[in-house]
Protein backbone atom coordinates (compact mmCIF):
# COMPACT_ATOMS: atom_id res chain seq x y z
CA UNK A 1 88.56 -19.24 2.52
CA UNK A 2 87.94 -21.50 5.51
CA UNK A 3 86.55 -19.80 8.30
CA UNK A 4 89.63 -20.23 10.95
CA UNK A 5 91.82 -18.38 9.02
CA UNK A 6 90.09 -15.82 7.92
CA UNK A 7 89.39 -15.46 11.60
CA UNK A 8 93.27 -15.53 12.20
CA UNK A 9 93.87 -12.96 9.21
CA UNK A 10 90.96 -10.16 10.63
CA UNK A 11 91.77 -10.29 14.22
CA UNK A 12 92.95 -6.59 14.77
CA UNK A 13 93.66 -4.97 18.19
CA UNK A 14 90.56 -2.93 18.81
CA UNK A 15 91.18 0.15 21.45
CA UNK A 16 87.91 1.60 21.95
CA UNK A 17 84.66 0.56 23.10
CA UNK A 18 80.91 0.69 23.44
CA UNK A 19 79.88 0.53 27.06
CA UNK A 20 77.46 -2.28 26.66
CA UNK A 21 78.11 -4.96 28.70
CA UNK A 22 78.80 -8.25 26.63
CA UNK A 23 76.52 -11.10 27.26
CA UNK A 24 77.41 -13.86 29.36
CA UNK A 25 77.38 -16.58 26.77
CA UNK A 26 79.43 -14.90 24.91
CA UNK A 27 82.11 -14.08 27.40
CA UNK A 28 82.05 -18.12 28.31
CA UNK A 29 82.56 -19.35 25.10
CA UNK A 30 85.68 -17.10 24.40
CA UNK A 31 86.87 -18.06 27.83
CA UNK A 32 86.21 -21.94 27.06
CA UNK A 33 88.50 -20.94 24.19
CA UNK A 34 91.54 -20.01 26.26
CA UNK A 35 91.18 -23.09 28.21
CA UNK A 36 91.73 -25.37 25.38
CA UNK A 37 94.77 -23.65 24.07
CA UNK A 38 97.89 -26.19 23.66
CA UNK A 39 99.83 -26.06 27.30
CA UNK A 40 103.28 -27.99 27.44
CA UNK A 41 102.68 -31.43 28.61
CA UNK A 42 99.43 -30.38 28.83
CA UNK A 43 100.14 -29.18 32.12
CA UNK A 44 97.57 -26.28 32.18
CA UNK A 45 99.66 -23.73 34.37
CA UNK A 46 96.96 -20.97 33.40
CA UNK A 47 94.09 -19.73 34.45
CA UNK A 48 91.22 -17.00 33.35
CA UNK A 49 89.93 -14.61 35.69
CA UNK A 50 86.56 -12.85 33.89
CA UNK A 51 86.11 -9.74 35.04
CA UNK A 52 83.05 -8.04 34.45
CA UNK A 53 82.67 -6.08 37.86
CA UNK A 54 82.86 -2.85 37.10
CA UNK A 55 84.36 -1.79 40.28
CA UNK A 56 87.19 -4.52 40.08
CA UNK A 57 87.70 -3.58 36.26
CA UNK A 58 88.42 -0.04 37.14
CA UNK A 59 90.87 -1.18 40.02
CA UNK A 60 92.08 -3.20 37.39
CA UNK A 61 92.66 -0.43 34.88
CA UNK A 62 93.79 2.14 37.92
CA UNK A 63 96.49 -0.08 38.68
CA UNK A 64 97.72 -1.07 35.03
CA UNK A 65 97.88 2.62 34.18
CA UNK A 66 100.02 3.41 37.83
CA UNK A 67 102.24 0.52 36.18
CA UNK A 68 102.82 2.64 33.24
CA UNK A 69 102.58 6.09 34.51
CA UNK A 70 99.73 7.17 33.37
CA UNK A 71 96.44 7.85 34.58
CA UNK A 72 93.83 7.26 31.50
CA UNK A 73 92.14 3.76 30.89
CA UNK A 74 94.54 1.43 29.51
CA UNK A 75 91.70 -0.96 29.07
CA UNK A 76 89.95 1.22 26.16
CA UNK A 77 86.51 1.32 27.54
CA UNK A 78 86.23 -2.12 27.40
CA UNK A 79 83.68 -4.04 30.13
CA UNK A 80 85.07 -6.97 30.57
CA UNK A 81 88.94 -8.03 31.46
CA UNK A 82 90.03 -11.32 30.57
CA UNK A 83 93.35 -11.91 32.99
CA UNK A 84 95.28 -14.41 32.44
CA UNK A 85 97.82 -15.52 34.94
CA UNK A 86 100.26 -18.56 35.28
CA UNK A 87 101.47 -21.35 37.74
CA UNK A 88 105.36 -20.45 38.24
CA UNK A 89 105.37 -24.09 39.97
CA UNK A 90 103.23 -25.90 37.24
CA UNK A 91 105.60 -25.52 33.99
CA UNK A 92 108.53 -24.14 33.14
CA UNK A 93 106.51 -23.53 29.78
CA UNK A 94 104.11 -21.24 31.77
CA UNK A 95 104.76 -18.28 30.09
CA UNK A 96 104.04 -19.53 26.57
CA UNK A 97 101.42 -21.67 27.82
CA UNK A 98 99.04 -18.32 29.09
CA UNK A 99 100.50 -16.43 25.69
CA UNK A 100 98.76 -19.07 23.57
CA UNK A 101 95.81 -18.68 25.92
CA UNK A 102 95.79 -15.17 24.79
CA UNK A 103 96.01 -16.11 21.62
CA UNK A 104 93.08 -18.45 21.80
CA UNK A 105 90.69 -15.71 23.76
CA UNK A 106 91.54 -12.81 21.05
CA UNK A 107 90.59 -15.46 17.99
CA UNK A 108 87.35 -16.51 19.80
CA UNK A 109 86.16 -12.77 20.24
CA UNK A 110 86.82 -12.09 16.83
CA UNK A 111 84.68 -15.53 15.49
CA UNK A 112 81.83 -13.96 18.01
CA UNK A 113 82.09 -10.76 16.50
CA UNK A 114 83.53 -8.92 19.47
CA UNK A 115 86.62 -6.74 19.86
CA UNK A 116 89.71 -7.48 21.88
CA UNK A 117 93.42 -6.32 22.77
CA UNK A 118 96.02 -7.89 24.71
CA UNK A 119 96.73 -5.26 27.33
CA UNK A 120 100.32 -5.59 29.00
CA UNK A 121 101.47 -4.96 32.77
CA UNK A 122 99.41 -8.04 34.24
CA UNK A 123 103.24 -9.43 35.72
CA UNK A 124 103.19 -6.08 37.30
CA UNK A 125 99.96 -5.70 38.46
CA UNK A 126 99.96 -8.93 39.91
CA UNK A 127 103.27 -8.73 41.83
CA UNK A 128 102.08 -5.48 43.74
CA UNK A 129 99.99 -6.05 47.16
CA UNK A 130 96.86 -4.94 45.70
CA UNK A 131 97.40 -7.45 42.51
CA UNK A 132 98.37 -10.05 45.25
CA UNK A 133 95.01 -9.52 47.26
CA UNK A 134 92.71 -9.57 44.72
CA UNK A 135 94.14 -12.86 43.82
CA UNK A 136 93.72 -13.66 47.95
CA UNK A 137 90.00 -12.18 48.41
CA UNK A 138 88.94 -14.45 44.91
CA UNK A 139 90.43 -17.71 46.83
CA UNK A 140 92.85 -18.01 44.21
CA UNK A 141 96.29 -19.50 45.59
CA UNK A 142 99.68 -20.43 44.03
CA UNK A 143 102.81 -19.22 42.64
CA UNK A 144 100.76 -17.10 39.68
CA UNK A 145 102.35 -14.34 37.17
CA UNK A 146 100.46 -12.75 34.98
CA UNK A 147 100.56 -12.91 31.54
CA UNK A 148 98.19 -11.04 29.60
CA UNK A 149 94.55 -8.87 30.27
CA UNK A 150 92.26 -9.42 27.20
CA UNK A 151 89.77 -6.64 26.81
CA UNK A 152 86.99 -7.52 25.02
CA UNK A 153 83.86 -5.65 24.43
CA UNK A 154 81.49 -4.45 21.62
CA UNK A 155 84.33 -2.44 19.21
CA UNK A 156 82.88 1.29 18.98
CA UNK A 157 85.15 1.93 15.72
CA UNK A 158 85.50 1.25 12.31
CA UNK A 159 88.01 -2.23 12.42
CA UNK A 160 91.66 -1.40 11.93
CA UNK A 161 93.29 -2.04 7.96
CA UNK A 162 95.82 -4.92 8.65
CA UNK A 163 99.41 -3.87 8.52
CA UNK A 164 101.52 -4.70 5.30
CA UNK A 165 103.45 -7.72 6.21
CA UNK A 166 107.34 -7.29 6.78
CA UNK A 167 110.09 -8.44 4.32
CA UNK A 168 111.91 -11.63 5.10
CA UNK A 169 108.65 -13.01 7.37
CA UNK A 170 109.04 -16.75 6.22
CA UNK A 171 111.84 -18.85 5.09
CA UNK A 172 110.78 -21.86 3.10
CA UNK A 173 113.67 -24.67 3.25
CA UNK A 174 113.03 -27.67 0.77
């Protein structure tokens, strides 16, 4: 089987993780990834904030669980947050541009042989004051939503059996 797709077809949402920091060149090639997902009109309305700080990842995580009412790590352990976040004044596409971002970043930690999840509540996180300062104190400006926080990180479980697909997935018209 060609090696994309059998990336595509083993990518599973991994939700818990060694504590071992993942190496840098690692973490750059999966965000070098997510920068060359499809964007309409190539516009490029995201961007990737890599997180490996522990202090800001566990702000991060504090603040994602608040979002959701709950007060456990929402981030699985994982070291490093991927955030993805788009230009409201870029694209009217912005939203599915930083979703195929995700996209990209989960398939590129799978081909490395890391885990990932897409973790919701960035639009939320990032539309509080403390979202919105972070964003000031990294020099970041514009009219940015978030999209998506990748986790990704060593996997510290066995990988997850795939699903059975659902009835009625594809309709072939010839």
């Amino acid at each position: 089987m060609n090696e994309t797709l059998r990336t595509i077809l083993e990518r599973r949402s991994v939700k818990k993780y060694k504590p071992d920091p993942v190496a840098k060149d690692l973490i750059e090639q999966v965000v070098e990834a997510g920068t060359f997902a499809a964007t309409g009109r190539n516009l490029q309305s995201p961007i990737i904030i890599a997180v490996t700080n522990k202090a800001v990842r566990d702000e991060l995580s504090r603040i994602n669980a608040e979002v959701m009412g709950a007060s456990g790590d929402p981030f699985y352990g994982a070291p490093c947050v991927l955030v993805v976040l788009a230009d409201k004044s870029v694209s009217r596409n912005y939203i599915y541009d930083g979703s195929l971002v995700m996209g990209n970043l989960m398939l590129a930690a799978t081909s490395l042989g890391l885990g990932s999840c897409w973790i919701h509540r960035a639009k939320e996180t990032f539309e509080l004051p403390e979202g919105k300062a972070l964003l000031k104190k990294l020099g970041i400006d514009g009219d940015f939503e978030g999209i998506g926080n990748c986790v990704i990180g060593y996997a510290d479980c066995p990988q997850p059996e795939a699903k059975p697909r659902k009835e009625n997935w594809v309709y072939f018209v010839e």
